[in-house]
C-alpha atoms as a PDB file:
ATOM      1  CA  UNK A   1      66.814 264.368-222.376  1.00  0.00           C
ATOM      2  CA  UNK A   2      67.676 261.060-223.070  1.00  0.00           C
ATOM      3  CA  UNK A   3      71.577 261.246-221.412  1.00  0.00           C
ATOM      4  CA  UNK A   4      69.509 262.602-218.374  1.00  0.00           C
ATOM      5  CA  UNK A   5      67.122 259.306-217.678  1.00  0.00           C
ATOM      6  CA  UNK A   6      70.041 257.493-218.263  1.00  0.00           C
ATOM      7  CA  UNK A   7      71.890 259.074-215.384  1.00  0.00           C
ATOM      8  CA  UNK A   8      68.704 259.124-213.394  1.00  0.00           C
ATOM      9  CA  UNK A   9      68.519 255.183-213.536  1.00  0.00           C
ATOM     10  CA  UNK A  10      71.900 254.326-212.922  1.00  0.00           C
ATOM     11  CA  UNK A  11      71.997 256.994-209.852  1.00  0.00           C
ATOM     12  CA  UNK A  12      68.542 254.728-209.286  1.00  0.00           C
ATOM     13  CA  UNK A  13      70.519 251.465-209.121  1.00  0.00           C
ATOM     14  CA  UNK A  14      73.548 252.623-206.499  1.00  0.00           C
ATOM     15  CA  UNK A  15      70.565 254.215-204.272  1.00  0.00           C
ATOM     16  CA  UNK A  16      69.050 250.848-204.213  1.00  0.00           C
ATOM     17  CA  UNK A  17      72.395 248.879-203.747  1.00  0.00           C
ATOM     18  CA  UNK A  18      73.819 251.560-201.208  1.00  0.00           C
ATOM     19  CA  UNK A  19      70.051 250.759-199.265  1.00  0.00           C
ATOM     20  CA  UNK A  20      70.348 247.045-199.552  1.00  0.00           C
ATOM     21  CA  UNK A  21      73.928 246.861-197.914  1.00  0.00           C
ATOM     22  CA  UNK A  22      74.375 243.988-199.854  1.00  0.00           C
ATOM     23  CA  UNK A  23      76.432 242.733-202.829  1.00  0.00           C
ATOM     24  CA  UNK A  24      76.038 239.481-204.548  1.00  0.00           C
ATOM     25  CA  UNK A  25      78.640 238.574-207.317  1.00  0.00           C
ATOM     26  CA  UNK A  26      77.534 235.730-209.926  1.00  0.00           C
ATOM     27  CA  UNK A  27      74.346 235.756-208.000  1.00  0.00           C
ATOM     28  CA  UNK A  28      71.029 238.189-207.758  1.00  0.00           C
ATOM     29  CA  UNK A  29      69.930 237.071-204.549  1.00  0.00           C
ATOM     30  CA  UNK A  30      72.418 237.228-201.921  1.00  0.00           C
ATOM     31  CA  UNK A  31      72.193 235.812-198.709  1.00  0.00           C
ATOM     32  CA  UNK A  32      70.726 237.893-196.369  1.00  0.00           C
ATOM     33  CA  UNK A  33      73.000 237.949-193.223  1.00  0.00           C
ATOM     34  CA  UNK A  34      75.803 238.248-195.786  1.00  0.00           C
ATOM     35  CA  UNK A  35      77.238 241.803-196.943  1.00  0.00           C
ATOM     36  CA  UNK A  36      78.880 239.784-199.613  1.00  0.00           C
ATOM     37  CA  UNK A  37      77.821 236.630-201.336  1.00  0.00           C
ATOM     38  CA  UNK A  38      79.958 235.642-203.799  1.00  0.00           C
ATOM     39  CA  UNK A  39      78.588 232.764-206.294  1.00  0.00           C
ATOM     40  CA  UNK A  40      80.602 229.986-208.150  1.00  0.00           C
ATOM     41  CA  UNK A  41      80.735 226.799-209.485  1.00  0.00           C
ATOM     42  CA  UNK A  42      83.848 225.929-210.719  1.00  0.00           C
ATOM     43  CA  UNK A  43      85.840 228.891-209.139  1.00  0.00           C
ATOM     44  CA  UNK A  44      87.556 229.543-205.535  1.00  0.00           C
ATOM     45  CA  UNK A  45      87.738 233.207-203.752  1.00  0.00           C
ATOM     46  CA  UNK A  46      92.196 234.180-203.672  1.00  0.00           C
ATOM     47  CA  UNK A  47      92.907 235.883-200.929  1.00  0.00           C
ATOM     48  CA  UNK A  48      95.804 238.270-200.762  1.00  0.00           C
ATOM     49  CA  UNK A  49      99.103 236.826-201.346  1.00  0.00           C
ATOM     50  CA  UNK A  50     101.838 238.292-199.081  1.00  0.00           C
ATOM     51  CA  UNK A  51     105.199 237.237-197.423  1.00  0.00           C
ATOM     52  CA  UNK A  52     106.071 237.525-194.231  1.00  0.00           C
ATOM     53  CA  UNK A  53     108.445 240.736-194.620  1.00  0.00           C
ATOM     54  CA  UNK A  54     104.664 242.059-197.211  1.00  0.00           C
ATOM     55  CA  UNK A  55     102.675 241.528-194.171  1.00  0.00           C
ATOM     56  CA  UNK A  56     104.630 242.921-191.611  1.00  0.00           C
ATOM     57  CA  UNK A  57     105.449 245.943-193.648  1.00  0.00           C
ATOM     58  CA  UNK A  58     101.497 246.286-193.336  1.00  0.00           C
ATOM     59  CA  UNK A  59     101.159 250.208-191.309  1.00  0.00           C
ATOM     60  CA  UNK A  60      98.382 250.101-189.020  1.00  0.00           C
ATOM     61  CA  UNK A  61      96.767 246.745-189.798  1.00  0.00           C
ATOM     62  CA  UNK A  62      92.826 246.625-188.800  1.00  0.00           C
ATOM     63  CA  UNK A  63      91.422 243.742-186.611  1.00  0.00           C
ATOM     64  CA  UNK A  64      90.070 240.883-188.512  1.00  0.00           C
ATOM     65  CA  UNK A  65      92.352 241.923-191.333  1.00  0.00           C
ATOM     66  CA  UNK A  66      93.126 238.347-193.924  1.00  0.00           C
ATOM     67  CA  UNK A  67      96.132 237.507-195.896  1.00  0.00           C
ATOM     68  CA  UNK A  68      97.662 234.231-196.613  1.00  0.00           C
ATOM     69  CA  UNK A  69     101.408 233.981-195.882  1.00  0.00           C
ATOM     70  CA  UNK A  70     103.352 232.305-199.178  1.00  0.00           C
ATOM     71  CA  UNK A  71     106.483 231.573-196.781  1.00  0.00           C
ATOM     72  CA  UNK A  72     104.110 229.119-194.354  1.00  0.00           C
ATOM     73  CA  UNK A  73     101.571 228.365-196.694  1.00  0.00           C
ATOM     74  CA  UNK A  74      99.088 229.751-193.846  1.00  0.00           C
ATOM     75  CA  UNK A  75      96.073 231.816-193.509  1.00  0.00           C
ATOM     76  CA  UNK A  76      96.725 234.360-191.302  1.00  0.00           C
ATOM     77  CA  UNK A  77      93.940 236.840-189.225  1.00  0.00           C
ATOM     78  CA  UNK A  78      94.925 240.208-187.290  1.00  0.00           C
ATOM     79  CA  UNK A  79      93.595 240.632-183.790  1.00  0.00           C
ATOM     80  CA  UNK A  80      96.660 242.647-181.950  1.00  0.00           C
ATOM     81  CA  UNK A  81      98.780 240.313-183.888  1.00  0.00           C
ATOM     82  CA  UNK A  82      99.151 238.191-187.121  1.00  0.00           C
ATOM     83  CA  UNK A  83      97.380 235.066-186.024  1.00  0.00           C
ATOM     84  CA  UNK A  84      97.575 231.884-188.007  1.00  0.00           C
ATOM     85  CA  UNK A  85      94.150 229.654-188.804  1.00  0.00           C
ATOM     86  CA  UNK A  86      96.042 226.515-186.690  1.00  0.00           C
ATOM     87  CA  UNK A  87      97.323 227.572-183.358  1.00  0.00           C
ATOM     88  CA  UNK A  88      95.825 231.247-183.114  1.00  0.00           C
ATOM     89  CA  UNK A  89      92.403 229.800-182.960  1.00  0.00           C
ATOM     90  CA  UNK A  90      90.808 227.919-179.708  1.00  0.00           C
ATOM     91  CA  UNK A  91      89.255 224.557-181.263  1.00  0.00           C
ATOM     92  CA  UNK A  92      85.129 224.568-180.912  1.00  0.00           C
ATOM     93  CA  UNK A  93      84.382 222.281-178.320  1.00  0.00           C
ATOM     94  CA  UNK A  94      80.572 222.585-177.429  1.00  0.00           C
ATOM     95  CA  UNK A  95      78.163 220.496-175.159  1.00  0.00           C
ATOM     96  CA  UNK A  96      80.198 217.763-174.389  1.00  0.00           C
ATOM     97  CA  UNK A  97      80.503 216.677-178.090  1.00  0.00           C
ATOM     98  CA  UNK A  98      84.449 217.342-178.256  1.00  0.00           C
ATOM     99  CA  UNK A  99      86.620 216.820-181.613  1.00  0.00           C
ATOM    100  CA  UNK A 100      84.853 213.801-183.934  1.00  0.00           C
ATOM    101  CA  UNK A 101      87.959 211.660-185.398  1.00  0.00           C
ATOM    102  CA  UNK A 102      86.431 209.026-186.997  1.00  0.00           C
ATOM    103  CA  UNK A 103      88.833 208.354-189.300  1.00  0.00           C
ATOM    104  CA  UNK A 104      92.041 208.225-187.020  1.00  0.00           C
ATOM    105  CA  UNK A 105      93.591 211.790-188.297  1.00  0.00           C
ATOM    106  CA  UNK A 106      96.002 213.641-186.371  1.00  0.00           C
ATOM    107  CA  UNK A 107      95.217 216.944-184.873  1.00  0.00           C
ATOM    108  CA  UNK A 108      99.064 219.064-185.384  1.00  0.00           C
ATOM    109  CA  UNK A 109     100.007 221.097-182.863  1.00  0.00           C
ATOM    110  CA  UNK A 110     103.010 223.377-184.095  1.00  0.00           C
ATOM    111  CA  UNK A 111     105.270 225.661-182.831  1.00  0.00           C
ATOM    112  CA  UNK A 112     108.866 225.427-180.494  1.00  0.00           C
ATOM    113  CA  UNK A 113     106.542 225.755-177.115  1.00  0.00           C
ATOM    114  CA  UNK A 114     105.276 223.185-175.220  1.00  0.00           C
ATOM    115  CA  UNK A 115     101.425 223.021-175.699  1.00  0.00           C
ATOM    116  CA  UNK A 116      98.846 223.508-172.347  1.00  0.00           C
ATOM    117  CA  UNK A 117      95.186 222.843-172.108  1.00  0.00           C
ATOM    118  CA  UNK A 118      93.648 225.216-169.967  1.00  0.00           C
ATOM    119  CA  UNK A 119      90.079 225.759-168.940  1.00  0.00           C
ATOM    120  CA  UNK A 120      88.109 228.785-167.953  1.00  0.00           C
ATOM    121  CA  UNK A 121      84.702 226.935-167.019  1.00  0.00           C
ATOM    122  CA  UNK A 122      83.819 225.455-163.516  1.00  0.00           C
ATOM    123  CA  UNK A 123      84.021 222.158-163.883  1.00  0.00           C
ATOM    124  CA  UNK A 124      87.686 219.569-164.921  1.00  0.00           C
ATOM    125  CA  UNK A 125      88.963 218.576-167.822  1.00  0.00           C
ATOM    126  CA  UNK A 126      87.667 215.096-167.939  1.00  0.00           C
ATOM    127  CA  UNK A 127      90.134 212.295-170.003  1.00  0.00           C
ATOM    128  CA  UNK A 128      88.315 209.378-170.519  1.00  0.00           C
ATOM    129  CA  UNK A 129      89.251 205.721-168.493  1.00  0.00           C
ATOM    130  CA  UNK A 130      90.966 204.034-172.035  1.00  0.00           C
ATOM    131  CA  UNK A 131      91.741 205.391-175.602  1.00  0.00           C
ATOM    132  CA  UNK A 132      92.866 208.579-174.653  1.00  0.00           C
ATOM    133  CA  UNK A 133      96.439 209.907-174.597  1.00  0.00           C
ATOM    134  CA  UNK A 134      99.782 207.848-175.272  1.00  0.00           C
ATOM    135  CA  UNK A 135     102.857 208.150-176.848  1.00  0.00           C
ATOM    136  CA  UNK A 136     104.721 206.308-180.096  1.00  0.00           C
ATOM    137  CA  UNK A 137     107.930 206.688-179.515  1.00  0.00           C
ATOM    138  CA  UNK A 138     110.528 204.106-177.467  1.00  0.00           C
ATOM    139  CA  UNK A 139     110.051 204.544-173.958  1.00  0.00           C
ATOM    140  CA  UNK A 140     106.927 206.610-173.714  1.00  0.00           C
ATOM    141  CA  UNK A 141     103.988 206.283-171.948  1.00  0.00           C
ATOM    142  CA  UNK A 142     101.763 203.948-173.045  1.00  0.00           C
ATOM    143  CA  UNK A 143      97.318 203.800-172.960  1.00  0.00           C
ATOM    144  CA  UNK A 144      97.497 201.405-170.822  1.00  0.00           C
ATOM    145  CA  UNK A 145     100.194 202.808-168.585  1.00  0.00           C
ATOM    146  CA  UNK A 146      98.312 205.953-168.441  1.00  0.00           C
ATOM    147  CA  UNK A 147      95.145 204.222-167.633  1.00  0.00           C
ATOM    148  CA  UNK A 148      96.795 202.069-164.429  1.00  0.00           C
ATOM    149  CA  UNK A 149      98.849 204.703-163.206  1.00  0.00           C
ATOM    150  CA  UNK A 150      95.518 207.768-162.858  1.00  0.00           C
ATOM    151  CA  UNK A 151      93.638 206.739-160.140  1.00  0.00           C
ATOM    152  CA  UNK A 152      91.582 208.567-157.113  1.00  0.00           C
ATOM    153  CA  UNK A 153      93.973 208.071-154.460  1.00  0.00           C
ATOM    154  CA  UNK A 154      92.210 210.672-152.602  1.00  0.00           C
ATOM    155  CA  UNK A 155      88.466 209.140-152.719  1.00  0.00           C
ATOM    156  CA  UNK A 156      87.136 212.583-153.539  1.00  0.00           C
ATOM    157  CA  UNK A 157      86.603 211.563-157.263  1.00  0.00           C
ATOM    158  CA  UNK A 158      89.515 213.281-158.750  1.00  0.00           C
ATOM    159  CA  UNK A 159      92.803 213.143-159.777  1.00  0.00           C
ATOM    160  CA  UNK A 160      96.060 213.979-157.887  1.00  0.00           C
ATOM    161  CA  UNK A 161      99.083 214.838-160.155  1.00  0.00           C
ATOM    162  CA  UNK A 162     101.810 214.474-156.939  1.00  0.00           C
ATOM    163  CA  UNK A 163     105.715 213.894-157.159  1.00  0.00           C
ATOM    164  CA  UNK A 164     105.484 212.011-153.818  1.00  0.00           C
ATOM    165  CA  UNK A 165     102.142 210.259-154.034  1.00  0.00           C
ATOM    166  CA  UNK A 166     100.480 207.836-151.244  1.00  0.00           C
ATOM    167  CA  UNK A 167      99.983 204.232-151.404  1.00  0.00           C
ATOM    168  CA  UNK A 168      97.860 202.056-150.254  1.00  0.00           C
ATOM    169  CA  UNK A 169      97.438 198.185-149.438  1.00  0.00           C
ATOM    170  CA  UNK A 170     100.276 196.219-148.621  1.00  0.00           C
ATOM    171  CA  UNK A 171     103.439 197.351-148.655  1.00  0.00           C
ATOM    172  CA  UNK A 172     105.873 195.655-150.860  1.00  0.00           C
ATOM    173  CA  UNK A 173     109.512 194.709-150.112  1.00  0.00           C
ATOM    174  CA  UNK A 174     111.767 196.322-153.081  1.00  0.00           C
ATOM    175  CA  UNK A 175     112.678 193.831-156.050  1.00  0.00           C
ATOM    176  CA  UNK A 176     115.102 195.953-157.883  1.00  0.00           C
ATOM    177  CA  UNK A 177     118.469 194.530-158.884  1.00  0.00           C
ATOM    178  CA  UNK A 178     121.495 196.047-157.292  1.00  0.00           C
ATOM    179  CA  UNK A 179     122.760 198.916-159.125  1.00  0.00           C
ATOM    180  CA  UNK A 180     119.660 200.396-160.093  1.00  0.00           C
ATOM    181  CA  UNK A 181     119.251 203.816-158.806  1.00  0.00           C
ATOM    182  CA  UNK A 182     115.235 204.251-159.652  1.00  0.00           C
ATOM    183  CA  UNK A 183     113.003 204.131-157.178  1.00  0.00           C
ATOM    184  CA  UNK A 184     110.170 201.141-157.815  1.00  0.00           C
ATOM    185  CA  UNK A 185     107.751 199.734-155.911  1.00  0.00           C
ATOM    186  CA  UNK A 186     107.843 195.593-155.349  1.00  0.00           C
ATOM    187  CA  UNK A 187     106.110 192.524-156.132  1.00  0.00           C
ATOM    188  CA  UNK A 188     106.778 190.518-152.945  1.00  0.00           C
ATOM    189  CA  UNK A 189     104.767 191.492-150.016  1.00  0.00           C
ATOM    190  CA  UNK A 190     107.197 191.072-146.766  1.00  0.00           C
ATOM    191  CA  UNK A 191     105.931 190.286-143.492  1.00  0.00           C
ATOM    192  CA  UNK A 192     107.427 189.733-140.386  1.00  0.00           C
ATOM    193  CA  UNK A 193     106.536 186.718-139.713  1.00  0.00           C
ATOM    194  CA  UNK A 194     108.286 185.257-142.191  1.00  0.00           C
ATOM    195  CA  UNK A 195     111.613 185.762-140.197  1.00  0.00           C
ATOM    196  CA  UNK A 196     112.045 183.132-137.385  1.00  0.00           C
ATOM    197  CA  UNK A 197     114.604 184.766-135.901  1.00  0.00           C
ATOM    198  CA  UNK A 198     112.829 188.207-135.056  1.00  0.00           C
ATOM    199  CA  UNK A 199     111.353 188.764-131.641  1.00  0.00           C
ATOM    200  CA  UNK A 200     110.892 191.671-129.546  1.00  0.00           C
ATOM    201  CA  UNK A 201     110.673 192.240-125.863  1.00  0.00           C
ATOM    202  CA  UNK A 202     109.226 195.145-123.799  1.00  0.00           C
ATOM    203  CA  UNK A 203     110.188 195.605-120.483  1.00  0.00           C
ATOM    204  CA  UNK A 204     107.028 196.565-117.907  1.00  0.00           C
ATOM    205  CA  UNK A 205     108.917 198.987-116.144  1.00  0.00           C
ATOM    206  CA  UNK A 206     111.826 200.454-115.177  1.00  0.00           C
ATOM    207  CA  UNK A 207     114.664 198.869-112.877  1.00  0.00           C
ATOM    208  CA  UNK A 208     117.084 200.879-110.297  1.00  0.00           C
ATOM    209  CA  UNK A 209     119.157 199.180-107.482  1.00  0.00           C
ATOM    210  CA  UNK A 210     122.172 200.122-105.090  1.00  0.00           C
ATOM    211  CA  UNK A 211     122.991 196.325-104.861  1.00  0.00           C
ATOM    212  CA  UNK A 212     125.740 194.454-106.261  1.00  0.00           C
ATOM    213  CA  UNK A 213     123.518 191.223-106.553  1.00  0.00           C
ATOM    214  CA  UNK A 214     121.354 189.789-109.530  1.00  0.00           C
ATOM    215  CA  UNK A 215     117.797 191.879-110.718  1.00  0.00           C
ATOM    216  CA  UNK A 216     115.453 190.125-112.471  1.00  0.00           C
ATOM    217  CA  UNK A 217     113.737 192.510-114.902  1.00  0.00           C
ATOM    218  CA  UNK A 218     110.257 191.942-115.914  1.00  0.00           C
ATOM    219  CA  UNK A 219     108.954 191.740-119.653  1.00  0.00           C
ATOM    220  CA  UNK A 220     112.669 189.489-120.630  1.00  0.00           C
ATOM    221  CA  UNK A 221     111.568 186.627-120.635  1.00  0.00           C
ATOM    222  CA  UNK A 222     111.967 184.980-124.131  1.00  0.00           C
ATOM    223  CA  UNK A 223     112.114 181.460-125.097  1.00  0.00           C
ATOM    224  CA  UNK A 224     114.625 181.534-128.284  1.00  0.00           C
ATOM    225  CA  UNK A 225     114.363 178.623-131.317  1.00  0.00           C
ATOM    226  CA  UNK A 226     118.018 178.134-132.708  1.00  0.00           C
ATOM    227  CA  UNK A 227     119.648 180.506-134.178  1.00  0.00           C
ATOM    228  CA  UNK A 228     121.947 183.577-134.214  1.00  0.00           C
ATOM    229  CA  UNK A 229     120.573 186.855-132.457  1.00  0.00           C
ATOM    230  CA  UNK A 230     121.067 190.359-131.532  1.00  0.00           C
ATOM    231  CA  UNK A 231     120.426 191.313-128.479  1.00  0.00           C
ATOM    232  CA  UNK A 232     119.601 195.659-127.587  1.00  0.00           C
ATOM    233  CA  UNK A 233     118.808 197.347-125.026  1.00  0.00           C
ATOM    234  CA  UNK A 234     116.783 200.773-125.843  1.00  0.00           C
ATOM    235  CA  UNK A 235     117.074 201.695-121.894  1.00  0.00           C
ATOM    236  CA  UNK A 236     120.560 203.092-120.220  1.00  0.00           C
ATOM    237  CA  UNK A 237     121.995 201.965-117.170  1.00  0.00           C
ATOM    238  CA  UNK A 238     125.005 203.628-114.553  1.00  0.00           C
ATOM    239  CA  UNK A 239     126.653 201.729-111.897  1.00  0.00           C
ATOM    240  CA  UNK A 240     128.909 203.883-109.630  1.00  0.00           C
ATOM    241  CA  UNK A 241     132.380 202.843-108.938  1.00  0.00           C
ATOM    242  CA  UNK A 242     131.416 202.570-104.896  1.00  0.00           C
ATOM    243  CA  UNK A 243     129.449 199.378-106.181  1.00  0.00           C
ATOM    244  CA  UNK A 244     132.176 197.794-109.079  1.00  0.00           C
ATOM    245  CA  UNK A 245     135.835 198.140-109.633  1.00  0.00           C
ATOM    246  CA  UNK A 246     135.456 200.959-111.685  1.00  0.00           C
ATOM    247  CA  UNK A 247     132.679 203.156-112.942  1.00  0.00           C
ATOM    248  CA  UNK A 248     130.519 201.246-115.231  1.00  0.00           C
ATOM    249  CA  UNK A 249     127.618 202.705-117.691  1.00  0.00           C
ATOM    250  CA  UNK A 250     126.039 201.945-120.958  1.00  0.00           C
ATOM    251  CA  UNK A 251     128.933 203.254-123.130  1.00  0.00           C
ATOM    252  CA  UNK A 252     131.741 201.519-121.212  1.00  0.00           C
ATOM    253  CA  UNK A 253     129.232 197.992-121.310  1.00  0.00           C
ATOM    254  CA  UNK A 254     128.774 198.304-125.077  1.00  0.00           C
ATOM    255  CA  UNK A 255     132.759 198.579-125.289  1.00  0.00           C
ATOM    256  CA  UNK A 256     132.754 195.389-123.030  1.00  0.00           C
ATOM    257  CA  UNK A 257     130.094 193.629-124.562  1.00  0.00           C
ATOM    258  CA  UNK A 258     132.337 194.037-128.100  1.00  0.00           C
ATOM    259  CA  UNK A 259     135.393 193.362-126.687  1.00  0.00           C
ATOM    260  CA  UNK A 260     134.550 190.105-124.927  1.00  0.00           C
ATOM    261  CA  UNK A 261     132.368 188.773-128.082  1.00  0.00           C
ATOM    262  CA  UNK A 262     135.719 189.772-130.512  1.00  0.00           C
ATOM    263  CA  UNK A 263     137.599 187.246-128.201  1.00  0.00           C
ATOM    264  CA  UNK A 264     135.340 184.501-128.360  1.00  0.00           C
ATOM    265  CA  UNK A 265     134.554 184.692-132.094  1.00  0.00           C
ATOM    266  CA  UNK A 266     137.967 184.056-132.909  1.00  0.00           C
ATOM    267  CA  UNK A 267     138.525 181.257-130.297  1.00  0.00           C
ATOM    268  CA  UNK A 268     138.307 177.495-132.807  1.00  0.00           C
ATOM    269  CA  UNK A 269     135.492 175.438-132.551  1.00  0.00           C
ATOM    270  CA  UNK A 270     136.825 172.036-130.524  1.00  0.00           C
ATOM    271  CA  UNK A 271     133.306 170.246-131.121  1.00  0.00           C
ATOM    272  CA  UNK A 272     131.249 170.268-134.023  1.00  0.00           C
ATOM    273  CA  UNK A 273     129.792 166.614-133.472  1.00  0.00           C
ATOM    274  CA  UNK A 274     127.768 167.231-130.195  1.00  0.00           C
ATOM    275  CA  UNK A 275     124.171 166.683-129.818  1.00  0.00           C
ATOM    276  CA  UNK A 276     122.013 169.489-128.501  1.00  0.00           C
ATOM    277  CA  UNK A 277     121.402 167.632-125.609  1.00  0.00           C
ATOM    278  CA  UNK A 278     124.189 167.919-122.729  1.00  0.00           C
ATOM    279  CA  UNK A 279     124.050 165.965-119.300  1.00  0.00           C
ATOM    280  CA  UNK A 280     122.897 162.683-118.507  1.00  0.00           C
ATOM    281  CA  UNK A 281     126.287 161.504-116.546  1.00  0.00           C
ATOM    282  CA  UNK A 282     128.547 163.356-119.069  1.00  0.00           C
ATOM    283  CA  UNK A 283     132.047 164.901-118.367  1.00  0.00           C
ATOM    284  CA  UNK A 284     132.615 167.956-120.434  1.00  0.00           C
ATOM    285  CA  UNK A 285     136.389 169.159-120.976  1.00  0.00           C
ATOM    286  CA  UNK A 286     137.221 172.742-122.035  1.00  0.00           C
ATOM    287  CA  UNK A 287     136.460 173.542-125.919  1.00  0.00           C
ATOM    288  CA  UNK A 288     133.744 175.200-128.217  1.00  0.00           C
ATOM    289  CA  UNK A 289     130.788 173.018-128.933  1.00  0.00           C
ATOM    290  CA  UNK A 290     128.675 174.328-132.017  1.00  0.00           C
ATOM    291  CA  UNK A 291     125.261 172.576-132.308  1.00  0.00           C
ATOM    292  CA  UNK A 292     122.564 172.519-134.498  1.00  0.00           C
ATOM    293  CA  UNK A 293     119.756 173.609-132.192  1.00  0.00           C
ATOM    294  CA  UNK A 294     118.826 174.614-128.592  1.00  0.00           C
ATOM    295  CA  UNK A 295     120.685 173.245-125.926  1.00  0.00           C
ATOM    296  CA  UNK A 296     119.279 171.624-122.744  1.00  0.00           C
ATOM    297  CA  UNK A 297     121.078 169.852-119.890  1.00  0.00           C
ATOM    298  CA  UNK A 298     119.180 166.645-118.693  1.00  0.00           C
ATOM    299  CA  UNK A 299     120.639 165.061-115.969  1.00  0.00           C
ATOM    300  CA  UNK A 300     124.701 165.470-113.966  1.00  0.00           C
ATOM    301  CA  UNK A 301     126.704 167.350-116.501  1.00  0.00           C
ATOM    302  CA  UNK A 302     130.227 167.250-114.864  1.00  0.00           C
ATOM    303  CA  UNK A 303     132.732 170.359-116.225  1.00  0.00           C
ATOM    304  CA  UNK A 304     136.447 168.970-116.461  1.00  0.00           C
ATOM    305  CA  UNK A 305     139.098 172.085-116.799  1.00  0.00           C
ATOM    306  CA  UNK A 306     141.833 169.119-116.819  1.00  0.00           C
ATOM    307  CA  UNK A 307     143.966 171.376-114.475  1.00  0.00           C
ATOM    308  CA  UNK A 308     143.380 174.921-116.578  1.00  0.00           C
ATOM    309  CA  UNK A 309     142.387 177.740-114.503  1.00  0.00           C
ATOM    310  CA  UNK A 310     141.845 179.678-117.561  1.00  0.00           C
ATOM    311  CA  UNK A 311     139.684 176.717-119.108  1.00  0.00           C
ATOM    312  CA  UNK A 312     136.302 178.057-120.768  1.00  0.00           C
ATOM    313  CA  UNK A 313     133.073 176.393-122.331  1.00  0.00           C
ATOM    314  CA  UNK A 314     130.579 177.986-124.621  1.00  0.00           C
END
């Protein structure tokens, strides 16, 4: 009698266990959303030690299945594949509150592949004006590099990531020494102005004639400081050979034009004493004057080819 009420209150005790679906070790109150609460002081819960070749050898491994991995020194989770605690897990980011460093740690990020923030919710991925990203080693990107060079270039409040990206304001002339093969952008705004020998003329209209005389063509008229200048024409012209000596068009008149100016570049300067001003009574002889402005005739200027028929000024 007495071996059966002993088996009667143990069978008592797994009914009420098995009913409970709870088990509490160390403790006789178990938390209640836990099926097991285990309760210690001055003692840790092991989990299954296993090697990588142990754990793999696993047949048929269950989701949410824990080991820790003695080769990596890792705790590892199954969910269609071993999973370690570090990089198989996406970091709890809720309600704007993000990761609280407070004490300047550093958040690892292992493994041979390049790591990519992604986002599944409807708004961006927001990085904040200053104090964000930047790199430690020789030649990376700085803060404050990072923080100068993302800006809304297209006024729409976001940022464009762009290997050929617009600027704006004034355009810079390039800086860059020779021999650098970067592209950079300058410090030195240039302007136009700043060049005193730059003009440009545009002619009103266009000019035809079947006359062998002088046109005057409107929109040339320039008044020149000193200086050197090239002169172009963007129109083309065609004299026929009933007119001239020979056929004559823009290609032959460039070939002129170059020929004649290759024989007087090489002709000596003569005079390199005269003043601007020519005239007034003066006899010129044959030679090349250089000057160091404009010149103007006041006056009689008389030419004097001393007998040359060849004899030239300019």
């Amino acid at each position: 009698m007495r071996n059966n009420t002993l088996f009667l209150y143990v069978l008592f005790l797994l009914i009420s266990e098995m009913s409970s679906a709870q088990v509490g070790i160390c403790t006789s109150n178990p938390e209640a959303s836990a099926v097991l609460d285990v309760y210690f002081t001055d003692k840790g819960f092991l989990m299954p030690h296993l090697t990588t070749v142990q754990r793999d050898a696993i047949s048929s491994p269950t989701t949410e299945l824990l080991i820790y991995n003695t080769n990596t020194s890792i705790f590892y989770f199954y969910d269609l594949r071993w999973k370690d605690f570090i990089t198989g897990l996406v970091l709890p980011i809720n309600g704007g509150i993000g990761i609280v460093n407070s004490n300047g740690s550093t958040l690892a990020l292992p493994g041979a592949c390049a790591t990519i923030i992604t986002t599944t919710g409807l708004t961006d991925v927001t990085l904040p004006r200053s104090g964000t990203l930047y790199g430690t080693e020789t030649g990376s990107t700085t803060s404050v590099q990072i923080q100068n060079s993302l800006t809304d270039e297209t006024g729409t409040g976001k940022l464009v990531f762009s290997d050929s990206a617009t600027f704006t304001g004034i355009p810079l002339a390039p800086t860059a020494a020779i021999g650098t093969n970067t592209t950079q952008l300058a410090t030195i705004a240039f302007v136009l102005a700043n060049s005193d020998n730059f003009n440009s003329v545009n002619a009103t209209e266009e000019i035809e004639t079947n006359i062998n005389t002088a046109v005057v063509i409107p929109g040339m008229l320039l008044t020149p400081v000193a200086g050197t200048y090239l002169v172009m024409f963007n129109g083309q012209y065609s004299i026929p050979s009933s007119y001239t000596s020979r056929s004559v068009n823009t290609a032959q008149g460039k070939l002129d034009l170059k020929t004649a100016y290759d024989q007087l570049i090489i002709v000596p300067t003569t005079n390199t004493i005269h003043a601007p001003s020519f005239g007034s009574g003066e006899i010129l002889i044959a030679g090349v004057y250089a000057i160091g402005a404009a010149a103007s005739v006041a006056g009689t200027l008389t030419l004097n080819a001393q007998g040359n028929p060849n004899a030239g000024l300019f």
